[in-house]
Protein backbone atom coordinates (compact mmCIF):
# COMPACT_ATOMS: atom_id res chain seq x y z
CA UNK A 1 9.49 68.66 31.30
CA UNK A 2 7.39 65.43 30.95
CA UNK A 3 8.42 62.85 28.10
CA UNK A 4 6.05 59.92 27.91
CA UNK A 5 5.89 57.24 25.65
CA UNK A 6 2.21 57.64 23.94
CA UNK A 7 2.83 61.58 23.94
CA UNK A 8 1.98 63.25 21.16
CA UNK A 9 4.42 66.00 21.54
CA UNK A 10 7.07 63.38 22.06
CA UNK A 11 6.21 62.02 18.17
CA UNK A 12 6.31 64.86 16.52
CA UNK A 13 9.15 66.02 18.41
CA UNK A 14 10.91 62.41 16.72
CA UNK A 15 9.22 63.05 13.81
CA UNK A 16 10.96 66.35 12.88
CA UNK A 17 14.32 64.98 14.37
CA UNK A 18 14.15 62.15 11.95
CA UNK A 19 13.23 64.66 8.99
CA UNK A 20 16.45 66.93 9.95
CA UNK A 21 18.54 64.07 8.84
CA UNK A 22 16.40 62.52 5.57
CA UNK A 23 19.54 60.75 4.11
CA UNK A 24 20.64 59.14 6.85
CA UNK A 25 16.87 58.14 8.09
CA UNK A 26 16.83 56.66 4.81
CA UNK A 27 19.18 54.42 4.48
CA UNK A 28 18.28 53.00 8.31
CA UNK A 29 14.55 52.74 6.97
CA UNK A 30 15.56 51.00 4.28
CA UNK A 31 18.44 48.30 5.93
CA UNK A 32 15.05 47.60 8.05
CA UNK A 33 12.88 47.40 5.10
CA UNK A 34 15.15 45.28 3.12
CA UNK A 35 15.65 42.92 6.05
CA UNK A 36 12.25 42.02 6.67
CA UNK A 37 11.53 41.90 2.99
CA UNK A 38 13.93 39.79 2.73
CA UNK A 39 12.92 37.37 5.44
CA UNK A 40 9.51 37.09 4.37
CA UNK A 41 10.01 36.58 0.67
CA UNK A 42 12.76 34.22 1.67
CA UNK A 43 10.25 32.64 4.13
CA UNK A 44 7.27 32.46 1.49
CA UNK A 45 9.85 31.72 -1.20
CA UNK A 46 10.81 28.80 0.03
CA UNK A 47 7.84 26.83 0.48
CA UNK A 48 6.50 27.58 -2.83
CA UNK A 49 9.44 26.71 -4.77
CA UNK A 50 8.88 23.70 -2.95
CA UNK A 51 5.16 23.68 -4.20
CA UNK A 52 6.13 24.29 -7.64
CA UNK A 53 8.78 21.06 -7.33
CA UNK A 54 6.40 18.88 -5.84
CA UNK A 55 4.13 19.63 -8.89
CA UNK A 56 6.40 17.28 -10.61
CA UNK A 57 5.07 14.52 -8.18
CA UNK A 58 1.51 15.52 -8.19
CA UNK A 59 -1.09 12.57 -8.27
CA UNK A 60 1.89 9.87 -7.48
CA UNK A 61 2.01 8.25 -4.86
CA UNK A 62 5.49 9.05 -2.57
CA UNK A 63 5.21 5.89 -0.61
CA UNK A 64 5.40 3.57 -3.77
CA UNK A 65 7.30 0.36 -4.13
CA UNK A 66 7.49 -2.22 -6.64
CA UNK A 67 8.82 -6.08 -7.69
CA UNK A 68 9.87 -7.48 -10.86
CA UNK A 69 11.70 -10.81 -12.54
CA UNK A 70 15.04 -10.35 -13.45
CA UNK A 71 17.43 -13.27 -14.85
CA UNK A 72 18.88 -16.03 -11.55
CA UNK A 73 21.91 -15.18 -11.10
CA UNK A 74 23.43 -18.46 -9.31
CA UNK A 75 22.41 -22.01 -10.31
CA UNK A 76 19.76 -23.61 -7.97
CA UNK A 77 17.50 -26.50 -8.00
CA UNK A 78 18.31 -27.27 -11.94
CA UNK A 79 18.37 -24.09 -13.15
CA UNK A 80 20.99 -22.59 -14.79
CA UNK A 81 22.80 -19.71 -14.08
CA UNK A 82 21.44 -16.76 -16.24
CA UNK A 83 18.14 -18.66 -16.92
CA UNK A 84 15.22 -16.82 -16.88
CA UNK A 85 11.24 -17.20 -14.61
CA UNK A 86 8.04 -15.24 -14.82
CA UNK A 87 5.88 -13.59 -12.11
CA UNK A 88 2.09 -14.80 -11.90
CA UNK A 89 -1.15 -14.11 -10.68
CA UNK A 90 -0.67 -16.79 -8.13
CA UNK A 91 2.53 -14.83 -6.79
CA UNK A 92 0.61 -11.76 -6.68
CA UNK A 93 -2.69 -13.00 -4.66
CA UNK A 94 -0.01 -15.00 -2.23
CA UNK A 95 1.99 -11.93 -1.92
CA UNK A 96 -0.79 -9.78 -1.12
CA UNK A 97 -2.31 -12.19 1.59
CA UNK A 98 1.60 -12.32 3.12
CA UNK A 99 3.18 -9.20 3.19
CA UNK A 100 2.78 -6.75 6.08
CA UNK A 101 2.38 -3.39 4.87
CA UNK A 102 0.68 -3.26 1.58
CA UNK A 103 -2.11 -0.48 1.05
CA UNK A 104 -2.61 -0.27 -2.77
CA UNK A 105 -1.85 -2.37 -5.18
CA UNK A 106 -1.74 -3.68 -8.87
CA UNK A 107 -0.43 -6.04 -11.53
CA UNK A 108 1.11 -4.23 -14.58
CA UNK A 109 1.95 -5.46 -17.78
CA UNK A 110 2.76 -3.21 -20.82
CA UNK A 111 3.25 -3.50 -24.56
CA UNK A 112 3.11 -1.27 -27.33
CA UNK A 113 0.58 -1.08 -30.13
CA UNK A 114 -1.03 0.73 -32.98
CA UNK A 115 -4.32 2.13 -31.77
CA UNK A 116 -6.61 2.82 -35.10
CA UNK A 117 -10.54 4.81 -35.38
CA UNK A 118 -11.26 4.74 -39.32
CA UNK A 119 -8.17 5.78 -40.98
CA UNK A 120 -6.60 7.56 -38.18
CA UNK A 121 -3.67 5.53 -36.16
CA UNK A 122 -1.43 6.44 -33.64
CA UNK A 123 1.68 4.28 -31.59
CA UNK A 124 0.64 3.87 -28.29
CA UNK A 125 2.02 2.49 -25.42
CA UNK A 126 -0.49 -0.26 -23.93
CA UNK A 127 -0.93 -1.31 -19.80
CA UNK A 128 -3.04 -3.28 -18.24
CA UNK A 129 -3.78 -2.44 -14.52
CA UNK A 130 -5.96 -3.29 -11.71
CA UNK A 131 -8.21 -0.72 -10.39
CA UNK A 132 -6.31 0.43 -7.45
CA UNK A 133 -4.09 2.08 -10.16
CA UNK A 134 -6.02 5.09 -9.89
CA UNK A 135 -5.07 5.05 -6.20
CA UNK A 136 -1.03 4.80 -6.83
CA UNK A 137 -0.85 7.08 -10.40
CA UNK A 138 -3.90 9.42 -9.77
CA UNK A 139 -5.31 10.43 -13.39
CA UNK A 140 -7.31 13.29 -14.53
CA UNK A 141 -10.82 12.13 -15.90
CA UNK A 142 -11.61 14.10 -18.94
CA UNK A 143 -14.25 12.08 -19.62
CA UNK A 144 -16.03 9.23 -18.35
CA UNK A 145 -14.47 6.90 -15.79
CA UNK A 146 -11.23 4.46 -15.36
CA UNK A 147 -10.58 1.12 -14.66
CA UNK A 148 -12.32 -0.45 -12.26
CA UNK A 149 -12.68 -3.57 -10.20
CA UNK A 150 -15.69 -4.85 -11.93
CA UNK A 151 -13.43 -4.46 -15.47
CA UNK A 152 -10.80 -6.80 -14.27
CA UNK A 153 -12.81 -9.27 -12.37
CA UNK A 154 -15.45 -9.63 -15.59
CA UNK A 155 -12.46 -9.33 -18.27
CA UNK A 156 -14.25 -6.72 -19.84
CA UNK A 157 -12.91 -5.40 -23.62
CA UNK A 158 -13.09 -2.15 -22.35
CA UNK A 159 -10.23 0.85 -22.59
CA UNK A 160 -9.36 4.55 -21.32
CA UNK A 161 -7.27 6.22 -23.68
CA UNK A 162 -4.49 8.87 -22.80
CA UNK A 163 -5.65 12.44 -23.73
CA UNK A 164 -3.25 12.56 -26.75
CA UNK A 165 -4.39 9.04 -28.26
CA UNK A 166 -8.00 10.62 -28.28
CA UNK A 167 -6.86 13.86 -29.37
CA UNK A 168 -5.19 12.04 -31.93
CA UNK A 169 -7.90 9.55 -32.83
CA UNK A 170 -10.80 11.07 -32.60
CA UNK A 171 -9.88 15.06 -33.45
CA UNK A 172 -12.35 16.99 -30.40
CA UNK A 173 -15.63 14.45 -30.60
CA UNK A 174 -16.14 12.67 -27.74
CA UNK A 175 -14.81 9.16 -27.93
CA UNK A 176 -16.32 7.47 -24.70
CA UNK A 177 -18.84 5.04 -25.80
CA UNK A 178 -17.17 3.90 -29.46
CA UNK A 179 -14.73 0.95 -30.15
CA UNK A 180 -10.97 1.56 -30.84
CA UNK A 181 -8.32 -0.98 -32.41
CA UNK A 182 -5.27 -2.19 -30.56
CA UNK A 183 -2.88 -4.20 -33.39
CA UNK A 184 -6.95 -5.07 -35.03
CA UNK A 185 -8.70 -6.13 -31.27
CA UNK A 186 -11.41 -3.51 -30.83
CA UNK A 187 -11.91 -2.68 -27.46
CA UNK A 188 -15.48 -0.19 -26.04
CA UNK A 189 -13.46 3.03 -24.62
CA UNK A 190 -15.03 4.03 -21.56
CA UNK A 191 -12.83 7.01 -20.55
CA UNK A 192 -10.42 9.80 -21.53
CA UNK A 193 -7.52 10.18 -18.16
CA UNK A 194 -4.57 12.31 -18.53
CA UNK A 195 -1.93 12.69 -15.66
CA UNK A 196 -1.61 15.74 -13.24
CA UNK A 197 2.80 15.31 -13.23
CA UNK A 198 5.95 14.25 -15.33
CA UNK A 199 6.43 11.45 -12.73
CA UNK A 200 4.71 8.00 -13.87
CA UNK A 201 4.55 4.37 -13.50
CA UNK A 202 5.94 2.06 -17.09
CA UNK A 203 4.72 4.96 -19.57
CA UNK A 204 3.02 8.37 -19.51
CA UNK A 205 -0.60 8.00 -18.99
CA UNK A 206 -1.39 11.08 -21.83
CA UNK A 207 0.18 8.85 -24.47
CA UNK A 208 -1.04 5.31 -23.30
CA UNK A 209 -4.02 3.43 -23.12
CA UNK A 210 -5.32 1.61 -20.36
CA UNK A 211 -6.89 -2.02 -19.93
CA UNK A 212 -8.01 -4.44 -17.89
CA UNK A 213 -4.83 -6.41 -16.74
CA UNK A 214 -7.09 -9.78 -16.79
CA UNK A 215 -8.53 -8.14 -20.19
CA UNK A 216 -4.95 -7.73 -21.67
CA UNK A 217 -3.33 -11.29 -20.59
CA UNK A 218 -6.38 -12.69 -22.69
CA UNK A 219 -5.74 -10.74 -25.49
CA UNK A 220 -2.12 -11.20 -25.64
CA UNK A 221 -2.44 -14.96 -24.81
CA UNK A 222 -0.38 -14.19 -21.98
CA UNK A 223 -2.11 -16.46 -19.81
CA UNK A 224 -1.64 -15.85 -16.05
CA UNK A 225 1.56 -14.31 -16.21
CA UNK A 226 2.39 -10.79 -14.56
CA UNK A 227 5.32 -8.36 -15.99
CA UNK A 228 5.22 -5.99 -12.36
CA UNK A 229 3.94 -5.78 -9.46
CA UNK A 230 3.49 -1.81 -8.14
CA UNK A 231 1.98 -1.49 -4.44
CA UNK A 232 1.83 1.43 -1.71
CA UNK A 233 2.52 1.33 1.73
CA UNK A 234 0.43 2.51 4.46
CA UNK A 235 1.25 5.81 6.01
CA UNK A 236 4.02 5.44 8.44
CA UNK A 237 5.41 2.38 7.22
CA UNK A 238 7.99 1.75 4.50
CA UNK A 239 7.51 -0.55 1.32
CA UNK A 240 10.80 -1.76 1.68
CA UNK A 241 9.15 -3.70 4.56
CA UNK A 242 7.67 -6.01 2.49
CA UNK A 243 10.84 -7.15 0.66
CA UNK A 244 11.52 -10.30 2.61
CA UNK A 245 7.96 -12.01 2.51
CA UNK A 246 7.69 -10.85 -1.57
CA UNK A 247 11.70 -12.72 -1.45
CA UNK A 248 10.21 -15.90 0.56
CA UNK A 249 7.08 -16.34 -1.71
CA UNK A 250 8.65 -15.63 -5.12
CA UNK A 251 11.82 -17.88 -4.12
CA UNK A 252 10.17 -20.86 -3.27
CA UNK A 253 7.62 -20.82 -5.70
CA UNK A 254 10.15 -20.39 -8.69
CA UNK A 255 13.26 -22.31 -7.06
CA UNK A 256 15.36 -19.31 -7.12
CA UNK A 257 18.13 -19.55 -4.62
CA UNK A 258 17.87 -17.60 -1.44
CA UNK A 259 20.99 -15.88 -1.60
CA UNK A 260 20.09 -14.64 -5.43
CA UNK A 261 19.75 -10.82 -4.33
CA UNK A 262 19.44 -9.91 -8.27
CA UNK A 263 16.91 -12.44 -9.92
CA UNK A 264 14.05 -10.39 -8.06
CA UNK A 265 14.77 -6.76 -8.69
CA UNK A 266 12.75 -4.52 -6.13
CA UNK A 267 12.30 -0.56 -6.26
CA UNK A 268 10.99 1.82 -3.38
CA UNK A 269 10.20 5.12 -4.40
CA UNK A 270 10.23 6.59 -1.08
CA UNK A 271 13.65 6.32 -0.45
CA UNK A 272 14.19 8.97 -3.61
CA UNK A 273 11.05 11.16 -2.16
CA UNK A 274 12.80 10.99 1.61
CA UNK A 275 15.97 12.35 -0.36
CA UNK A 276 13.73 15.69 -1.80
CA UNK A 277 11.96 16.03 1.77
CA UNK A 278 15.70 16.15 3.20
CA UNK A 279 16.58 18.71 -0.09
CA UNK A 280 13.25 21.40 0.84
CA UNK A 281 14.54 21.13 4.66
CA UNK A 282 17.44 22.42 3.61
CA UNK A 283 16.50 25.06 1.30
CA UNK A 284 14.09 25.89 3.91
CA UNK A 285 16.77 26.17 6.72
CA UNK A 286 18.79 27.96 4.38
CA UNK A 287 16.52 30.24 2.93
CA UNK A 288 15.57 31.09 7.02
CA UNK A 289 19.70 31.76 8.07
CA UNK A 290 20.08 34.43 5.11
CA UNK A 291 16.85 36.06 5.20
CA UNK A 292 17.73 36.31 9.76
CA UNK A 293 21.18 37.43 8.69
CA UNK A 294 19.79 40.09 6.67
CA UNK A 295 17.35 41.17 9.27
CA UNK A 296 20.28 41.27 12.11
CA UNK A 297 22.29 43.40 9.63
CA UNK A 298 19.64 46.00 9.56
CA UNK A 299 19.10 45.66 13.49
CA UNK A 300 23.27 45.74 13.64
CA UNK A 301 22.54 49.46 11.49
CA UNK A 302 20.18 50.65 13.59
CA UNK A 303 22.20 50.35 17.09
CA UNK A 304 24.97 52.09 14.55
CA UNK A 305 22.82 54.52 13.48
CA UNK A 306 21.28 55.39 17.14
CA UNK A 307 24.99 55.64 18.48
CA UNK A 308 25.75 58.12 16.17
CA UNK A 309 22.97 59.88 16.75
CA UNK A 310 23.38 60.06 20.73
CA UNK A 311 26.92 61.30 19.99
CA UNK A 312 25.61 64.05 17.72
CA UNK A 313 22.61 64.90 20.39
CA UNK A 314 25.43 64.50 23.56
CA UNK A 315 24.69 68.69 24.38
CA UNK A 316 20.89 68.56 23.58
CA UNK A 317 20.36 65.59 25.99
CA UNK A 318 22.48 67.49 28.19
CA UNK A 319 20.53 71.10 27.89
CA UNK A 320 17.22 68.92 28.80
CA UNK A 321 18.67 67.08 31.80
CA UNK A 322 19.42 70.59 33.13
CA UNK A 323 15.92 72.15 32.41
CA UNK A 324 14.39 69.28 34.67
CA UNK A 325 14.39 66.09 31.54
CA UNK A 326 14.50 62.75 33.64
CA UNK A 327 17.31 59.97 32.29
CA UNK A 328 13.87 58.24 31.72
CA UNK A 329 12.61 60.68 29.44
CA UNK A 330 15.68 60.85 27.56
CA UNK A 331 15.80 56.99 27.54
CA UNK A 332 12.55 57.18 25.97
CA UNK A 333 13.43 59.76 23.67
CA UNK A 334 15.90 57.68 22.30
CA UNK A 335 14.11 54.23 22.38
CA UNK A 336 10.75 55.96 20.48
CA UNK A 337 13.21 57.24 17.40
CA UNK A 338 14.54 53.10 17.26
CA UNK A 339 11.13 52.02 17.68
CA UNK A 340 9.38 54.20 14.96
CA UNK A 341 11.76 53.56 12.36
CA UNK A 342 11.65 49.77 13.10
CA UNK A 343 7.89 49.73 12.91
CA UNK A 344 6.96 51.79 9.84
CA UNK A 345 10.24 50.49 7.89
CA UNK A 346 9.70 47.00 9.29
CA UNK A 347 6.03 47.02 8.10
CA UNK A 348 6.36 48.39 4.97
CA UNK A 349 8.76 45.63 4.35
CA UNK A 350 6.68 42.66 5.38
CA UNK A 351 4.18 44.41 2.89
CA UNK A 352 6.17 44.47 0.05
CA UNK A 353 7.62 40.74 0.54
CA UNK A 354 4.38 40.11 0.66
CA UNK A 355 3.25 41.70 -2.67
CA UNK A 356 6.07 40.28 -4.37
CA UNK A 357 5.28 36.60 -3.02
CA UNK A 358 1.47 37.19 -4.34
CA UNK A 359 2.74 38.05 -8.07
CA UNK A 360 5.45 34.90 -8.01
CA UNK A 361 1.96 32.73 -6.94
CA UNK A 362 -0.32 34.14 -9.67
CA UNK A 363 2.80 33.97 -11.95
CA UNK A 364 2.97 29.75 -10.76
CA UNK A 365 -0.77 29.67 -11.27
CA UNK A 366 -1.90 26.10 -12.43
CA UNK A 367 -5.57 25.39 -13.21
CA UNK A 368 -5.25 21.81 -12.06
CA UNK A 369 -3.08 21.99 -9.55
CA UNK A 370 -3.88 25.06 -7.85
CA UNK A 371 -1.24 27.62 -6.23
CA UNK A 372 2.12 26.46 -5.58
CA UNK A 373 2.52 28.75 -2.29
CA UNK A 374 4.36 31.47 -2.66
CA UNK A 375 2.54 33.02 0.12
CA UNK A 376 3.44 34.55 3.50
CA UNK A 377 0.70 33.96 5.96
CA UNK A 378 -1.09 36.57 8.61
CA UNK A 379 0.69 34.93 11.61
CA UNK A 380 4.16 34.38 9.70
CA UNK A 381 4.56 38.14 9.47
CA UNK A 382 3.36 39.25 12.37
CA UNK A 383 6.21 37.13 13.79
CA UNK A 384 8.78 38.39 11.63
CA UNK A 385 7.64 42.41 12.46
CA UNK A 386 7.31 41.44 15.86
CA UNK A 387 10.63 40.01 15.57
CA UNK A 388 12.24 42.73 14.25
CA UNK A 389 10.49 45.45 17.04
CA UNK A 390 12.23 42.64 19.68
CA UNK A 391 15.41 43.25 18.17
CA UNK A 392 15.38 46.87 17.21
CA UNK A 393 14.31 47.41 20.39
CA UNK A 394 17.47 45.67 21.89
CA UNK A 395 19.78 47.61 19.25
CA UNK A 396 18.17 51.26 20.77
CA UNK A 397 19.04 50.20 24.41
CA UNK A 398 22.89 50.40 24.64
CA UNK A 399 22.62 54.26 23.07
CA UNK A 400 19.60 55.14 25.01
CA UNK A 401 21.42 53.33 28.02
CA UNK A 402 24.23 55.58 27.03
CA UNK A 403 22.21 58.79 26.40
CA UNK A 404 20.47 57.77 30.16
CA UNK A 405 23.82 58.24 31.76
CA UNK A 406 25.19 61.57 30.03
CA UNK A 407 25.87 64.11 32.91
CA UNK A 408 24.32 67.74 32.38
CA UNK A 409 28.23 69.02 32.62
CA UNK A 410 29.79 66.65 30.93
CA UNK A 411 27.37 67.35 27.94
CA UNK A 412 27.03 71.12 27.92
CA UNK A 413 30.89 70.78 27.50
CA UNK A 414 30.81 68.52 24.92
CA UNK A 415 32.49 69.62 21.72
């Protein structure tokens, strides 16, 4: 009797042997098909929760740090203890000419005021920015354009209101290209911006309005003073790295004492966005060991479930050694029913993780900011099915190693 691999016989042959024992088939099929569904919406899971987290983040800038005055803290050069000093325009220039790993930057300064078209008002918060703001906090032009260069070089009396200060202002006409009060200074408004996350820089961009920063010193008779300094650092490179130099130049041009740590109060953002990339890892690793434990509990069944089915077989393995069945036909025998079940259960599996990782992404959906990823790619599940033949295949061998060995005698005895 010849039992081969890719015979056709030999299929339906596992086929109907399968079929003879539907409840127990079943729950096999289904250990396998929960395993690798498990895996792979695990797997896809995982990076788009991560997506939909980092939509919190989206259009800020993860390598951000920053500098501001704070009160001196130790007596030094005539100064007082507790006294206070102001950041300038000269600070910033020198800073950016010194410091070794600055990409972006900007002076900030922020106020509040009542913005006013007609007899409509509305409380705004008020910054004024350089244009490499859109760089660092990356808005959403609803209408015309942002900030630029040109605005803050030329002091222009220009403004881009949030969304909800136009909204507010102006009802749904355009307002690009008409003049808007701040506290009774009119100012041309040249853009509508809105911000793609809940992370932001001083005040939420939908609720504020934006101005030169040369613009709003004039206005405010503020003269050359700056309230914060935000900048980026290139990629690779860390904005803490630019603490000492900022220190140096801010110290000896306001006579703050060297060993003040807390008259010049510094934040880097990346150290808090390191922290997340650290959290996903995790969740990723973690979401990877319990979606491979559940897969190697439905390999660990079917080894079970082949035992048992050798021991139940013992005198039919036994009646086709003695009618002329090679140990590597029965082998085979065995290894095919493993093989079948891991395939089609393992597949269908895959399929369905995959199904359910396409309705989470449509769910997450964002017109802006696309998909957030729940997704399981072509390659990623071929791996995992090919994964799980690998090891189903290993949990068949011992019982069709077993079933290999069985003695014609021995089994037509067996009771």
């Amino acid at each position: 009797m010849k039992t081969s691999f890719f015979d056709i016989e030999n299929w339906r042959e596992i086929g109907a042997t399968l079929a003879r024992n539907k409840t127990r088939t079943f729950l096999t099929a289904f250990g396998i098909f929960w395993g690798t569904a498990m895996l792979a919406m695990l797997f896809g899971g995982a990076r788009g929760f991560e997506g939909v987290m980092r939509r919190n983040f989206a259009g800020f800038s993860t390598n951000l740090g920053g500098c501001f005055p704070n009160r001196r803290t130790e007596p030094y050069k005539g100064f007082n203890k507790g006294s206070s000093w102001g950041m300038t325009v000269q600070d910033v220039e020198l800073i950016r000419r010194l410091a070794p790993a600055i990409e972006y930057s900007t002076e900030m300064n922020q106020r509040s005021a009542t913005a006013a078209y007609g007899t409509k008002t509305k409380n705004a918060s008020v910054a004024g920015v350089e244009g490499d703001y859109a760089k660092i906090m990356i808005p959403v032009i609803s209408e015309g354009r942002f900030i630029n260069h040109s605005d803050v070089s030329l002091e222009r009396k220009v403004a881009v209101l949030g969304k909800n200060v136009a909204t507010s202002l102006f009802g749904n006409d355009s307002p690009v290209g008409k003049y808007v009060s701040l506290d009774g200074l009119y100012f041309l408004v040249v853009g509508v911006a809105s911000q793609l996350s809940d992370a932001s820089i001083g005040m939420r961009l939908d609720d504020g309005v934006i101005l030169p920063s040369s613009t709003m010193r004039r206005a405010c008779n503020w003269g050359n003073s700056v309230g914060f300094f935000i900048y980026t650092a290139p990629q690779g490179r860390s904005p803490s790295e630019n603490e000492p130099v900022i220190r140096r130049v801010l110290s000896s041009a306001h006579s703050i004492s060297p060993d003040d740590r807390q008259a010049i109060e510094f934040v880097d953002i990346s150290e808090q966005f390191e922290m997340i990339d650290n959290l996903f890892l995790g969740i990723s690793l973690l979401a990877l060991f319990v979606g491979f434990g559940s897969l190697l509990a439905g390999v660990i069944g079917v080894g079970n479930i082949m035992w048992i089915v050798v021991k139940e077989r013992t005198q039919e393995f036994g009646i086709r050694r003695a009618i002329g069945a090679k140990p590597l036909d029965i082998t085979i025998q065995v290894l095919s029913e493993s093989i079948m079940l891991t395939l089609v259960a393992g597949s269908l599996g895959v399929c369905f993780g995959a199904l359910v990782l396409g309705i989470a992404d449509r769910v997450t959906y964002d017109p802006l900011l696309g998909h957030a990823g729940f997704e399981l790619s072509f390659r990623a599940a071929i791996i995992i099915v090919a994964l799980f033949f690998l090891l189903g295949s290993a949990a068949g061998t011992i019982p069709a190693i077993r079933a290999m060995r069985i003695k014609p005698i021995e089994a037509l005895n067996d009771k």
